[in-house]
C-alpha atoms as a PDB file:
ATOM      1  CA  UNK A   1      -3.106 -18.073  -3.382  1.00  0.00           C
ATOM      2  CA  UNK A   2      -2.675 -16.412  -6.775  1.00  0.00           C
ATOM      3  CA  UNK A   3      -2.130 -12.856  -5.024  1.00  0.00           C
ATOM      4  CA  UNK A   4       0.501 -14.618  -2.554  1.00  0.00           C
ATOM      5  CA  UNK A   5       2.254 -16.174  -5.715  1.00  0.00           C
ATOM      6  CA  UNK A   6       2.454 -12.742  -7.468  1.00  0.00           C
ATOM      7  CA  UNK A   7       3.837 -10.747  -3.972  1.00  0.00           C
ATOM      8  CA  UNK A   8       6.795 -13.540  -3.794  1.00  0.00           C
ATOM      9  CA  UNK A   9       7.873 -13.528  -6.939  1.00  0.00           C
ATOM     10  CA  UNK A  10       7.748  -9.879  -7.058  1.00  0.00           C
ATOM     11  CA  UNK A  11      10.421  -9.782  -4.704  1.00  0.00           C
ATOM     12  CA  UNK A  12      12.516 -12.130  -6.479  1.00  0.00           C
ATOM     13  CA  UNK A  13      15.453  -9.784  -7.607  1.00  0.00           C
ATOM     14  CA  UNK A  14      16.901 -12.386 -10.201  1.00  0.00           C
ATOM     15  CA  UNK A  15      13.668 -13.201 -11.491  1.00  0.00           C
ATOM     16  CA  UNK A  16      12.335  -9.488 -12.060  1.00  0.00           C
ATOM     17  CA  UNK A  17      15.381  -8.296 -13.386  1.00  0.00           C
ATOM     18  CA  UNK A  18      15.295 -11.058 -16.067  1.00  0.00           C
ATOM     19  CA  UNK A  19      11.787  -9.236 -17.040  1.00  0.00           C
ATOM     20  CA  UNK A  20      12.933  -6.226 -16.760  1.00  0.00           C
ATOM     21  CA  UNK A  21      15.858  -6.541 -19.263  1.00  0.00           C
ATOM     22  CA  UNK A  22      13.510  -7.340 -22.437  1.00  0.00           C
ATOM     23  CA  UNK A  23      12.196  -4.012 -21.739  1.00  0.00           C
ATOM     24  CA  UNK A  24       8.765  -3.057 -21.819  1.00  0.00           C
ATOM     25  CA  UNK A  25       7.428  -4.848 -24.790  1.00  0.00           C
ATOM     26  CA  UNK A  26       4.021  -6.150 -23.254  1.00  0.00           C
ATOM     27  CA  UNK A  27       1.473  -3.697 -23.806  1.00  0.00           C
ATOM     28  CA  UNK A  28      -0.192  -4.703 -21.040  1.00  0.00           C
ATOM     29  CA  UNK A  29       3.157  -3.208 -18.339  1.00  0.00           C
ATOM     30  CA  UNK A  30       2.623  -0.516 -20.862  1.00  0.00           C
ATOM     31  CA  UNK A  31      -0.496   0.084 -19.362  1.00  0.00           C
ATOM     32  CA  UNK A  32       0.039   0.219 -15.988  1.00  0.00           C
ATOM     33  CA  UNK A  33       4.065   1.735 -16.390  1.00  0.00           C
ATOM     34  CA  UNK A  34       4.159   5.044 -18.383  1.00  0.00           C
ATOM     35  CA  UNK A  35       8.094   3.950 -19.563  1.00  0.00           C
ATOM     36  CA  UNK A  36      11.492   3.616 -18.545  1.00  0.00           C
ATOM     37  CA  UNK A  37      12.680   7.378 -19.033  1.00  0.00           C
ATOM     38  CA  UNK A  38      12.077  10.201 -17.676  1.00  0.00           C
ATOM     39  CA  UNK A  39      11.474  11.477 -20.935  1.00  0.00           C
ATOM     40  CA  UNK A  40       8.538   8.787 -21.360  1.00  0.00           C
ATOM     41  CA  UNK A  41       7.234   9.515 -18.123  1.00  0.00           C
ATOM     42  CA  UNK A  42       6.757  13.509 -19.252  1.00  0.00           C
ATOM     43  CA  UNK A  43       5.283  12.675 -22.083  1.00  0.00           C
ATOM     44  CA  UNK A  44       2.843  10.482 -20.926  1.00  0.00           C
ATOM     45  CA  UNK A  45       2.068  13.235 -18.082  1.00  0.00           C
ATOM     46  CA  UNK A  46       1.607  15.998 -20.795  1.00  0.00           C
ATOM     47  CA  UNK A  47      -1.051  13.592 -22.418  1.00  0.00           C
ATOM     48  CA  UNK A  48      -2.878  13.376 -19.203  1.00  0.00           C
ATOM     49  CA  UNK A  49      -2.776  17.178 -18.737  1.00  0.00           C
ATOM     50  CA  UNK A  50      -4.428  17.956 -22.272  1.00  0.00           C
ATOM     51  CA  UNK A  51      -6.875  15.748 -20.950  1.00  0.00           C
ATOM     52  CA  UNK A  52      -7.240  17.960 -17.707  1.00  0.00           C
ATOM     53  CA  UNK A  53      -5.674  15.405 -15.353  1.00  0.00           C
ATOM     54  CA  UNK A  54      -2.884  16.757 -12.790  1.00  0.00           C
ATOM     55  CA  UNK A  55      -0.177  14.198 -12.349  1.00  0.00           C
ATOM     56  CA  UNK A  56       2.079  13.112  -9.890  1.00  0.00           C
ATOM     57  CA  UNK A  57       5.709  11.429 -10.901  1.00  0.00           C
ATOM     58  CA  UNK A  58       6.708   8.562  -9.104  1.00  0.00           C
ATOM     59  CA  UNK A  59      10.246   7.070  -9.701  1.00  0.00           C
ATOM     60  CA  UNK A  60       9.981   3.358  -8.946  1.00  0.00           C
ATOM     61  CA  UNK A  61      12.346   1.414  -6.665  1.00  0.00           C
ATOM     62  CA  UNK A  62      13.292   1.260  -3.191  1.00  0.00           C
ATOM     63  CA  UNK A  63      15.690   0.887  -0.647  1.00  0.00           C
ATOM     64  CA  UNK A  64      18.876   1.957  -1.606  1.00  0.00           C
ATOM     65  CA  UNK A  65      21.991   0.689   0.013  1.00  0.00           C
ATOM     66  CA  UNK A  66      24.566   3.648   0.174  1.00  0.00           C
ATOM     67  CA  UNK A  67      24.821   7.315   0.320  1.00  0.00           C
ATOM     68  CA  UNK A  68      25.739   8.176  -3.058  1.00  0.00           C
ATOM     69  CA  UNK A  69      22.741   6.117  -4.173  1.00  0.00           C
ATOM     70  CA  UNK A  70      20.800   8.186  -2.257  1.00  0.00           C
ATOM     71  CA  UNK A  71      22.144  11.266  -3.325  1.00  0.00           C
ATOM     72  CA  UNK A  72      21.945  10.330  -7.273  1.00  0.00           C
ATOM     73  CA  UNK A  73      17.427   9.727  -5.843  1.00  0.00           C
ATOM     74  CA  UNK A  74      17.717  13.065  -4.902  1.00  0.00           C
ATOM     75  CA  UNK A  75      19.158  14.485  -8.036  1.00  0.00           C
ATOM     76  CA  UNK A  76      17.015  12.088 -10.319  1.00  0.00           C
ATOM     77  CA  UNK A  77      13.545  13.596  -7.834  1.00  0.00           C
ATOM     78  CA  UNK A  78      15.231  17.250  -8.823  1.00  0.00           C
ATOM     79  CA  UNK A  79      15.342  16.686 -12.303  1.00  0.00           C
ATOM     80  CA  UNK A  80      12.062  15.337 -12.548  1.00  0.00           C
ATOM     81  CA  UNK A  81      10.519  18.600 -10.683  1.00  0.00           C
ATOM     82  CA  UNK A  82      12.350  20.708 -12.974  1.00  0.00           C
ATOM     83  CA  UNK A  83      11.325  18.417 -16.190  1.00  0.00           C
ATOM     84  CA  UNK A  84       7.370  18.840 -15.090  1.00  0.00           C
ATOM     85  CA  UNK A  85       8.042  22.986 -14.603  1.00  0.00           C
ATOM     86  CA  UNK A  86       9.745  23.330 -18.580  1.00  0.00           C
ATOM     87  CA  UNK A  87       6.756  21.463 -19.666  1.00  0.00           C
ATOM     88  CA  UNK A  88       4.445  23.878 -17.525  1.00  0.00           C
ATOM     89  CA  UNK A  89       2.872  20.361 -16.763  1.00  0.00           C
ATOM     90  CA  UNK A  90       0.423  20.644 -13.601  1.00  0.00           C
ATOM     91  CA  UNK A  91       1.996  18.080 -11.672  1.00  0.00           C
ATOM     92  CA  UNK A  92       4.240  17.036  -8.350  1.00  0.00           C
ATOM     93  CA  UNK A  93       6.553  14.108  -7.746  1.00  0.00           C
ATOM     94  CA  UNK A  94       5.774  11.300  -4.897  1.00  0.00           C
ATOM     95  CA  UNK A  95       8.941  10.569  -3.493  1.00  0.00           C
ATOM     96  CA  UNK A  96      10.362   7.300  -1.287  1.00  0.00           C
ATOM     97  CA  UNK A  97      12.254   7.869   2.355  1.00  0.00           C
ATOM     98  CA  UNK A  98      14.101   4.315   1.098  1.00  0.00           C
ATOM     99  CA  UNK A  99      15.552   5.651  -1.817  1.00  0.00           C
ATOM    100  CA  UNK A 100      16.990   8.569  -0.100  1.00  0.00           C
ATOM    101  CA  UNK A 101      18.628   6.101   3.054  1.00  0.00           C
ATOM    102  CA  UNK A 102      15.972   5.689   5.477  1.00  0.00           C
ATOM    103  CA  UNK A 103      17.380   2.090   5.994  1.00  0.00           C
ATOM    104  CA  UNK A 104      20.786   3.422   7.008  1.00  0.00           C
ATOM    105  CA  UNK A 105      20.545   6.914   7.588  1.00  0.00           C
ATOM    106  CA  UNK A 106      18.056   8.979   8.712  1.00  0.00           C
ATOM    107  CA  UNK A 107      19.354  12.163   9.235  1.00  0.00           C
ATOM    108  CA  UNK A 108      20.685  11.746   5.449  1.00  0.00           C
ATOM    109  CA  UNK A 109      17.534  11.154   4.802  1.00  0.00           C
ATOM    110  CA  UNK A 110      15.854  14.170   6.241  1.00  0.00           C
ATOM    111  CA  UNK A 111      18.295  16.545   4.866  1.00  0.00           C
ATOM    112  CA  UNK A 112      17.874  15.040   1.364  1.00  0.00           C
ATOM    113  CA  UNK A 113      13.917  15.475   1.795  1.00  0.00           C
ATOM    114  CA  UNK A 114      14.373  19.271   2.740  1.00  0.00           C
ATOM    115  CA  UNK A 115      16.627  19.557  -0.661  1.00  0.00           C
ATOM    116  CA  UNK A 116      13.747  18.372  -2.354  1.00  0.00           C
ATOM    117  CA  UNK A 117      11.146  20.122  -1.102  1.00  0.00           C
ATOM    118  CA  UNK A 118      13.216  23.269  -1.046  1.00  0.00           C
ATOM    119  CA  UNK A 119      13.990  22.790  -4.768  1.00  0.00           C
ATOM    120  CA  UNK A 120      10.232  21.878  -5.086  1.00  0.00           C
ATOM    121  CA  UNK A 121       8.825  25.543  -3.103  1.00  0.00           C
ATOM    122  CA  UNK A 122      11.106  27.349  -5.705  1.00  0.00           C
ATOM    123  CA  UNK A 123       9.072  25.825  -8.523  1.00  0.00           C
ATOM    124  CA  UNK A 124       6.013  26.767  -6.859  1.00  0.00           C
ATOM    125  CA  UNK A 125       5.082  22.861  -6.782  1.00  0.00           C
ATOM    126  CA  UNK A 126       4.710  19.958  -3.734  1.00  0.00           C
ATOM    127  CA  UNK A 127       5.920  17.022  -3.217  1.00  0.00           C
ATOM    128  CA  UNK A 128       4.112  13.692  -1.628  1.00  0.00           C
ATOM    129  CA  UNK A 129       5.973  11.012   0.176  1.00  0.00           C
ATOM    130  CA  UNK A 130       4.663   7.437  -0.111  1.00  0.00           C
ATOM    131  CA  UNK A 131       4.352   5.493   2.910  1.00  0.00           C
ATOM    132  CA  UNK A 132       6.192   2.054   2.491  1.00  0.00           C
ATOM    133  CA  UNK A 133       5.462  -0.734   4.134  1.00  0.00           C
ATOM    134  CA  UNK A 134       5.115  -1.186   8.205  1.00  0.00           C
ATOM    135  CA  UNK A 135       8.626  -1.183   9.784  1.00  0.00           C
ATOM    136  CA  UNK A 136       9.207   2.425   8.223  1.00  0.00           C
ATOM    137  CA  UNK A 137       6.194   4.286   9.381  1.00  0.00           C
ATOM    138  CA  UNK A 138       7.361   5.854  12.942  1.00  0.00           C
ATOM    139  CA  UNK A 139      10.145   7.201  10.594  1.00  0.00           C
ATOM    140  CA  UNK A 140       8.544   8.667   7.855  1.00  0.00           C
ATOM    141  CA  UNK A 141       6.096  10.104  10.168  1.00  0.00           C
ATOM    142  CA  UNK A 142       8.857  11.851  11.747  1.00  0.00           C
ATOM    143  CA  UNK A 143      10.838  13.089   9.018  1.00  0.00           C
ATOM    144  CA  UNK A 144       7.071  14.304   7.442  1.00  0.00           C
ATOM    145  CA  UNK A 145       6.915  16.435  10.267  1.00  0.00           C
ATOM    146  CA  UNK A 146      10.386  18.066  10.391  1.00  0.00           C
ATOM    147  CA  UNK A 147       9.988  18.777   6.727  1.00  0.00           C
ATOM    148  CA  UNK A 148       6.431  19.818   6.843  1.00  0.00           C
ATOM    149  CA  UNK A 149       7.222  22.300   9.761  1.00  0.00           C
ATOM    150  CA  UNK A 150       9.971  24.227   7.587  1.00  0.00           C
ATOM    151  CA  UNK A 151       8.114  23.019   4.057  1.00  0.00           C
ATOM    152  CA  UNK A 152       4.247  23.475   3.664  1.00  0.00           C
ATOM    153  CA  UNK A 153       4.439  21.883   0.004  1.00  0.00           C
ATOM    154  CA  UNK A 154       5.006  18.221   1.305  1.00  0.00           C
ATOM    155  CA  UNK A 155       1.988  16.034   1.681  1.00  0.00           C
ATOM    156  CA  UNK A 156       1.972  12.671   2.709  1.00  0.00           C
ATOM    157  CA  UNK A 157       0.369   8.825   2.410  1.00  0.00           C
ATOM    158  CA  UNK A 158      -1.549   7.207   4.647  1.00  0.00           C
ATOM    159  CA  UNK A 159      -3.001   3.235   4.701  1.00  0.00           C
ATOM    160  CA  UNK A 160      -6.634   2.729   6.020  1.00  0.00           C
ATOM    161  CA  UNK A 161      -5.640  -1.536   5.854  1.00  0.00           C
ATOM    162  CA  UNK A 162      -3.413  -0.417   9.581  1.00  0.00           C
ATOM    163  CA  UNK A 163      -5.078  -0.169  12.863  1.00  0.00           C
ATOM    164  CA  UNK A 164      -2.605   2.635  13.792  1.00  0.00           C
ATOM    165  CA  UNK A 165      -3.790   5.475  10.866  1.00  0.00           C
ATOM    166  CA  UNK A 166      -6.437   6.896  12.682  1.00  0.00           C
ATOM    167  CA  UNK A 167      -4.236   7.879  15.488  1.00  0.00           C
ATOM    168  CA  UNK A 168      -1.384   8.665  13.003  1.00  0.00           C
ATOM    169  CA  UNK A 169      -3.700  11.571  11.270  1.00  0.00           C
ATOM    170  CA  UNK A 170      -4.923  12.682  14.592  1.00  0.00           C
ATOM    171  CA  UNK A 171      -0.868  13.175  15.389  1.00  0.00           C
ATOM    172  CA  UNK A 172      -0.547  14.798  12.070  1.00  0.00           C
ATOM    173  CA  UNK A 173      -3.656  17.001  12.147  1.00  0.00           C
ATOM    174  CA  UNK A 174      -1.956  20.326  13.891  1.00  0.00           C
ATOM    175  CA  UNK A 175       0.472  20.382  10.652  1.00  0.00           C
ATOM    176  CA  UNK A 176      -3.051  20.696   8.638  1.00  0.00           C
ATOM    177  CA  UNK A 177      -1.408  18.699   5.703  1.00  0.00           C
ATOM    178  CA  UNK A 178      -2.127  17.376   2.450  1.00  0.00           C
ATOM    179  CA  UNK A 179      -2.770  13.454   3.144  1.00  0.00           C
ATOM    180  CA  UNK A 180      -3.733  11.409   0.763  1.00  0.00           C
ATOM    181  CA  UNK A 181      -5.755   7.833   2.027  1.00  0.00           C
ATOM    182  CA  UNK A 182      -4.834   4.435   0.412  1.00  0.00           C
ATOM    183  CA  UNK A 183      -5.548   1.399   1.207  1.00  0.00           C
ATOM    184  CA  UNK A 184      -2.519   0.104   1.387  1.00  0.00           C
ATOM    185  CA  UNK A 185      -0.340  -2.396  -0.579  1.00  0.00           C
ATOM    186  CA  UNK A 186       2.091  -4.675   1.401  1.00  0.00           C
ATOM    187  CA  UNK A 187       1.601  -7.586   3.013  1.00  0.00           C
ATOM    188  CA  UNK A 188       1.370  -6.965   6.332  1.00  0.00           C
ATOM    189  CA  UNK A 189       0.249  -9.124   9.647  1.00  0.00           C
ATOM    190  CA  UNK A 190      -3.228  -9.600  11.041  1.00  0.00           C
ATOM    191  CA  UNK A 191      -1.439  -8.128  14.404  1.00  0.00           C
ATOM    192  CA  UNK A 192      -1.258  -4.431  13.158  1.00  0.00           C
ATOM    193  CA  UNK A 193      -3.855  -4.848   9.992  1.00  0.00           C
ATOM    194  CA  UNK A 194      -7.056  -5.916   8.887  1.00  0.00           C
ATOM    195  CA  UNK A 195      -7.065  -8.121   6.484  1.00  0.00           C
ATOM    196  CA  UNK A 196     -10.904  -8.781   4.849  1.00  0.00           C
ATOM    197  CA  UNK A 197     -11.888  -6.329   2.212  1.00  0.00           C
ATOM    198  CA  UNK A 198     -15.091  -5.479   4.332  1.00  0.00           C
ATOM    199  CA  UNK A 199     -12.755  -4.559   7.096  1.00  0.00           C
ATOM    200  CA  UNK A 200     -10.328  -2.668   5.289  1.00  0.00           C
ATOM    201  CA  UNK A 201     -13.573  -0.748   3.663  1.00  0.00           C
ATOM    202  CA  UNK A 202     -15.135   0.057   6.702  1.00  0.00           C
ATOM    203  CA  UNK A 203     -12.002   1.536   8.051  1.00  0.00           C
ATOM    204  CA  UNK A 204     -11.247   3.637   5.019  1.00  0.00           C
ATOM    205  CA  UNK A 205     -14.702   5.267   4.940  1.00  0.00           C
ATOM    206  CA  UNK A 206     -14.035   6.484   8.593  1.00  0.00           C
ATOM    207  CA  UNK A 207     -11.088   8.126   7.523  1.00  0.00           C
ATOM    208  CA  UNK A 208     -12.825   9.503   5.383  1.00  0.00           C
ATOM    209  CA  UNK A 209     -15.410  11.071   7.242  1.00  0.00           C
ATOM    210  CA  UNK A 210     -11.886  12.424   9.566  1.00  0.00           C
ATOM    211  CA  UNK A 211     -10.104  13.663   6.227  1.00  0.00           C
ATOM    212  CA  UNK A 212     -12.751  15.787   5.846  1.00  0.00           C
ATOM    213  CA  UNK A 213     -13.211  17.539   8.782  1.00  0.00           C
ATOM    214  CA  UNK A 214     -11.446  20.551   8.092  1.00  0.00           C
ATOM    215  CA  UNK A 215      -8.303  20.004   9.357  1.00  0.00           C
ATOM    216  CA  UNK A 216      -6.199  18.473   6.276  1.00  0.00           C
ATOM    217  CA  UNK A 217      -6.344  18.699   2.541  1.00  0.00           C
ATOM    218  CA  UNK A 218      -8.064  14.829   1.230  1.00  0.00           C
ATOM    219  CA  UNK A 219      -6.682  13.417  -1.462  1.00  0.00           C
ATOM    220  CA  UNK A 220      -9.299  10.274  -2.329  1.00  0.00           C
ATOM    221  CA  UNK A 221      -6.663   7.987  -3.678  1.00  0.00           C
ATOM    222  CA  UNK A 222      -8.919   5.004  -4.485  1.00  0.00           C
ATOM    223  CA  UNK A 223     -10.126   2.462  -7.644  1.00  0.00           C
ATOM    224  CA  UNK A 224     -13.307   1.408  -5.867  1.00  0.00           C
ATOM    225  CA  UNK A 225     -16.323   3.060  -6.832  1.00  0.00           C
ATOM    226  CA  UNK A 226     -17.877   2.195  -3.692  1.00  0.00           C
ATOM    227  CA  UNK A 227     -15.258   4.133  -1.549  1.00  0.00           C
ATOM    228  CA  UNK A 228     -15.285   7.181  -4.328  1.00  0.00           C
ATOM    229  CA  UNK A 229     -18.740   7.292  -3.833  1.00  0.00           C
ATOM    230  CA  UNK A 230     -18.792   7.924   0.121  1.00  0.00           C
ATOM    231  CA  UNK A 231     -16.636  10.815   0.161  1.00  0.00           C
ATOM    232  CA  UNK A 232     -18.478  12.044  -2.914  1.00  0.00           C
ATOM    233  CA  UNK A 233     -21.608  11.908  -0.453  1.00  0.00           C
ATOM    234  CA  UNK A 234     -19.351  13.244   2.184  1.00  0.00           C
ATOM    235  CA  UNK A 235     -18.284  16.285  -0.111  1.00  0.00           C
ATOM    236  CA  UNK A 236     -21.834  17.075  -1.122  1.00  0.00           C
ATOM    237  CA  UNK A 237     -23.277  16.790   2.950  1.00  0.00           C
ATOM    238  CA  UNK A 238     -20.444  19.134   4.344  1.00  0.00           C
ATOM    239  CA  UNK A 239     -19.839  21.463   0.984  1.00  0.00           C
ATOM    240  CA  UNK A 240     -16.688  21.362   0.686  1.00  0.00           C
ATOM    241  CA  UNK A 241     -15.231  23.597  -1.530  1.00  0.00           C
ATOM    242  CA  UNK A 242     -13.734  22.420  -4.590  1.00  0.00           C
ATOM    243  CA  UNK A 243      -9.868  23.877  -4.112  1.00  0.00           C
ATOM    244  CA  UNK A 244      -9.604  21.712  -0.655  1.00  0.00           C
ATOM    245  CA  UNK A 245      -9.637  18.523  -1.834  1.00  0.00           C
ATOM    246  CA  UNK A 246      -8.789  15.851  -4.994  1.00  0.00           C
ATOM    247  CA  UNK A 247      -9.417  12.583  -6.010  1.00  0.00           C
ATOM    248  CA  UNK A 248      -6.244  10.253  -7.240  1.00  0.00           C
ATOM    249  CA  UNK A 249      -5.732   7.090  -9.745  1.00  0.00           C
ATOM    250  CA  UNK A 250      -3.053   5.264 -10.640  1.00  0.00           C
ATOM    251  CA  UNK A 251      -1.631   5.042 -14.044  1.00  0.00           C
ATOM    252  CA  UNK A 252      -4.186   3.283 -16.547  1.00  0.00           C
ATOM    253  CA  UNK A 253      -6.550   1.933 -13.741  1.00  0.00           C
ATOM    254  CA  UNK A 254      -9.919   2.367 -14.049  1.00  0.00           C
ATOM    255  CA  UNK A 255      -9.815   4.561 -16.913  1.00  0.00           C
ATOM    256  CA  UNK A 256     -13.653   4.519 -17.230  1.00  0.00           C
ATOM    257  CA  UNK A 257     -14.268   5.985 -13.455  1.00  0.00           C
ATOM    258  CA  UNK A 258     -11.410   8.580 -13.996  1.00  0.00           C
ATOM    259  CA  UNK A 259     -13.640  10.146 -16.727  1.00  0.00           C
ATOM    260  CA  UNK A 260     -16.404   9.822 -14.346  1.00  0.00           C
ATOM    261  CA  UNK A 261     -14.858  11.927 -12.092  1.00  0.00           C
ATOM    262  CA  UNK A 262     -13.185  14.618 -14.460  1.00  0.00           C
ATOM    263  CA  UNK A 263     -16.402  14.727 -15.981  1.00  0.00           C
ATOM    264  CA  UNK A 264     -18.360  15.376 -12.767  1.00  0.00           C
ATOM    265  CA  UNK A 265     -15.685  18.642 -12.247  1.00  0.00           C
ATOM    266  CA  UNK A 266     -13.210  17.261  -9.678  1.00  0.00           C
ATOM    267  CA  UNK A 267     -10.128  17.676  -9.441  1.00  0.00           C
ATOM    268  CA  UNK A 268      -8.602  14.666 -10.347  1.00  0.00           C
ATOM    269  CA  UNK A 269      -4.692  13.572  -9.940  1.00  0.00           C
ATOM    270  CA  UNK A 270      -2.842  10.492 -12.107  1.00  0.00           C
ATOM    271  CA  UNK A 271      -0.126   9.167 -10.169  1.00  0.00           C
ATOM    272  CA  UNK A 272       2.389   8.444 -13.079  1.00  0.00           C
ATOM    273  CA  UNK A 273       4.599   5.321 -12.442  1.00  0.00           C
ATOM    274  CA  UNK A 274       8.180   4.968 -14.528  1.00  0.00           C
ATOM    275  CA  UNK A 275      12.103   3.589 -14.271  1.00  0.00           C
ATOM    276  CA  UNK A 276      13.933   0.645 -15.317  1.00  0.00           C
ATOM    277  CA  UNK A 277      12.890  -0.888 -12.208  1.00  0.00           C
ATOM    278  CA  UNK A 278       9.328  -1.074 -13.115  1.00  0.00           C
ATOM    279  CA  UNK A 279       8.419  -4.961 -13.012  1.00  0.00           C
ATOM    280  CA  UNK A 280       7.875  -5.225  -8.861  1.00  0.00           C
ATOM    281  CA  UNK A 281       5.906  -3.110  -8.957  1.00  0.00           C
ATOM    282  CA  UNK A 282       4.120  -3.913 -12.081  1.00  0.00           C
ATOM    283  CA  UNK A 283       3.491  -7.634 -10.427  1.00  0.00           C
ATOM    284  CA  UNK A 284       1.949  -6.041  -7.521  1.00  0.00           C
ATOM    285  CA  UNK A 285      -0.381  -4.582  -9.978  1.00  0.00           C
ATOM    286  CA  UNK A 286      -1.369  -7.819 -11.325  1.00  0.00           C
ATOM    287  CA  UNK A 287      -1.967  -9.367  -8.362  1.00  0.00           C
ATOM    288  CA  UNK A 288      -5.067  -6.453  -7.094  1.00  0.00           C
ATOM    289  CA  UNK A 289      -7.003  -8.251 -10.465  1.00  0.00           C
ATOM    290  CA  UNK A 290      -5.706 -12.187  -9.950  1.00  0.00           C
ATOM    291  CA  UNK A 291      -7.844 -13.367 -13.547  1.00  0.00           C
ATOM    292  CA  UNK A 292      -5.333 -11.919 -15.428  1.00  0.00           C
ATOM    293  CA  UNK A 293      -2.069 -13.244 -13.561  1.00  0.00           C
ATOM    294  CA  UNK A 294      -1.519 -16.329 -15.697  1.00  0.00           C
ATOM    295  CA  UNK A 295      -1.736 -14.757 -19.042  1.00  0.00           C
ATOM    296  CA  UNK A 296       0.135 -11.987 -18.760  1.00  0.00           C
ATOM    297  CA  UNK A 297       3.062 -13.867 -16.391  1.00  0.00           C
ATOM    298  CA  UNK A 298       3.496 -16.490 -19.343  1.00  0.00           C
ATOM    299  CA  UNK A 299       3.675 -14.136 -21.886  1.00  0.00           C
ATOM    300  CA  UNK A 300       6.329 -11.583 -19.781  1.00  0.00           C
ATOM    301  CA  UNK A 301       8.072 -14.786 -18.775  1.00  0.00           C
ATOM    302  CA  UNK A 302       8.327 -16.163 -22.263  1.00  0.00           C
ATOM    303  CA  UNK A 303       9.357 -12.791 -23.258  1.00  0.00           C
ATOM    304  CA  UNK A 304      12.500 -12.608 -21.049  1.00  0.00           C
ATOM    305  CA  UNK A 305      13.292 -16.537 -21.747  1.00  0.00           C
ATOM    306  CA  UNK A 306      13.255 -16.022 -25.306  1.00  0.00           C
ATOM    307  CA  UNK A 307      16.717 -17.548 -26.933  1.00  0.00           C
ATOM    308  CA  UNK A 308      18.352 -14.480 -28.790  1.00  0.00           C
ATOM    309  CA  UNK A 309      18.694 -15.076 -32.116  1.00  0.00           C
ATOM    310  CA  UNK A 310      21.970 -15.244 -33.929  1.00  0.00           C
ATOM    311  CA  UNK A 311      23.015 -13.028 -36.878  1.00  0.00           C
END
């Protein structure tokens, strides 16, 4: 019920935006959002590399309504490639299809996503594209592929909660890509996804086992030790070398098992959340650990209630 609670109100325009406006002054956001800035987001990312963690930028929001929005994405992705390269940062940028008019315009869309990874090949760095939620996915898929074809730095995300992945990476597996396996985050129906952790588990250790086949470059993007653990076992039973694949994390989850895993000698990547538009997505954060939802709500909501004071 808690989880539910978190995922409505997360969509709540009016009442994240309210949040959002006191800034970030809760430590906790802090530790799950690297800032509002670019500039924030860089330096957090620099920390991470002294600490010999690659990163990848990710510009939060979504679905933007026009093509000038779309356009400004694009520039704002650009300048973020561009900021990680003068910083000689080892990182890449995940990128959204609905910030760059999937809703409205796909063809925009495309072409935007070729800027990017055009820009991004000059720079000698990739680019991954998120998967969103459900109703996007035949779309992305598509545009993955035209890019991919003319752009071998683009990687992509896939969700092991959807009956349909498995089939998805076979369709994908000719373009031998980068894919990197989530679970997946959006609410979505028990007609196209399972819903019990067990089942979602099971299903993301046979992907897995397909990931690392040969055919694609694995990126293990996962918190639970459990699921790190089988495609450890999987890496040490078919010795697979250590350039063709990497683990992932988010942000200031799980700190303790992403030492564990730099200090076993993998290759470990930090995907590096920031933007004005950071409280959604920081409530879908708090809802994946539901014992600290109260707390940190009534303190963020007191925040952004607070009466202003008067000179």
């Amino acid at each position: 019920m808690m989880r539910s609670l978190i995922f409505w109100v997360s969509s709540k325009k009016a009442v994240t935006s309210t949040i959002a406006r006191n800034g970030m002054r809760s430590g906790f956001a802090r530790r799950f959002v690297a800032g509002e800035t670019l500039e924030e987001a860089l330096a957090a990312s620099a920390e991470l590399g002294r600490a010999s963690r690659r990163v990848s930028l990710n510009y939060l929001g979504e679905n933007v309504s026009s093509p000038e929005e779309a356009r400004t994405v694009r520039d704002n992705y650009i300048e973020m490639l561009r900021g990680l390269d003068c910083r000689s940062i080892d990182g890449n940028i995940s990128i959204k299809l609905t910030q760059l008019g999937l809703d409205f315009d796909r063809t925009l869309c495309r072409d935007l996503t070729m800027e990017i990874a055009a820009t991004a090949q000059t720079l000698c760095r990739d680019i991954e594209v998120d998967m969103e939620a459900s109703a996007y996915i035949d779309a992305t898929l598509d545009i993955f592929e035209a890019v991919r074809k003319q752009h071998q730095n683009v990687g992509l995300a896939v969700q092991a909660y959807l009956y349909r992945t498995e089939k998805d990476i076979e369709r994908l597996a000719p373009l031998r890509p980068k894919l990197r396996l989530v679970k997946g985050a959006y609410r979505e129906p028990a007609s196209i996804a399972w819903q019990k952790k067990s089942e979602v588990d099971a299903n993301y250790r046979r992907l897995v086992d397909l990931l690392f086949d040969g055919r694609f470059y694995p990126a293990i993007a996962t918190h639970d030790p459990a699921m790190q653990e089988h495609a450890l076992t999987r890496l040490r039973e078919r010795g697979v070398a250590a350039s063709a694949y990497e683990f992932q994390m988010i942000y200031g989850i799980r700190r303790d098992l992403q030492e564990s895993i730099r200090q076993a000698g993998h290759a470990l990547r930090i995907y590096v959340p920031f933007g004005s538009d950071w409280c959604p997505y920081f409530m879908r954060r708090l809802s994946e650990r539901p014992a600290n939802c109260i707390f940190v709500l009534r303190s963020l909501i007191a925040e952004a209630f607070r009466p202003t004071r008067k000179a």
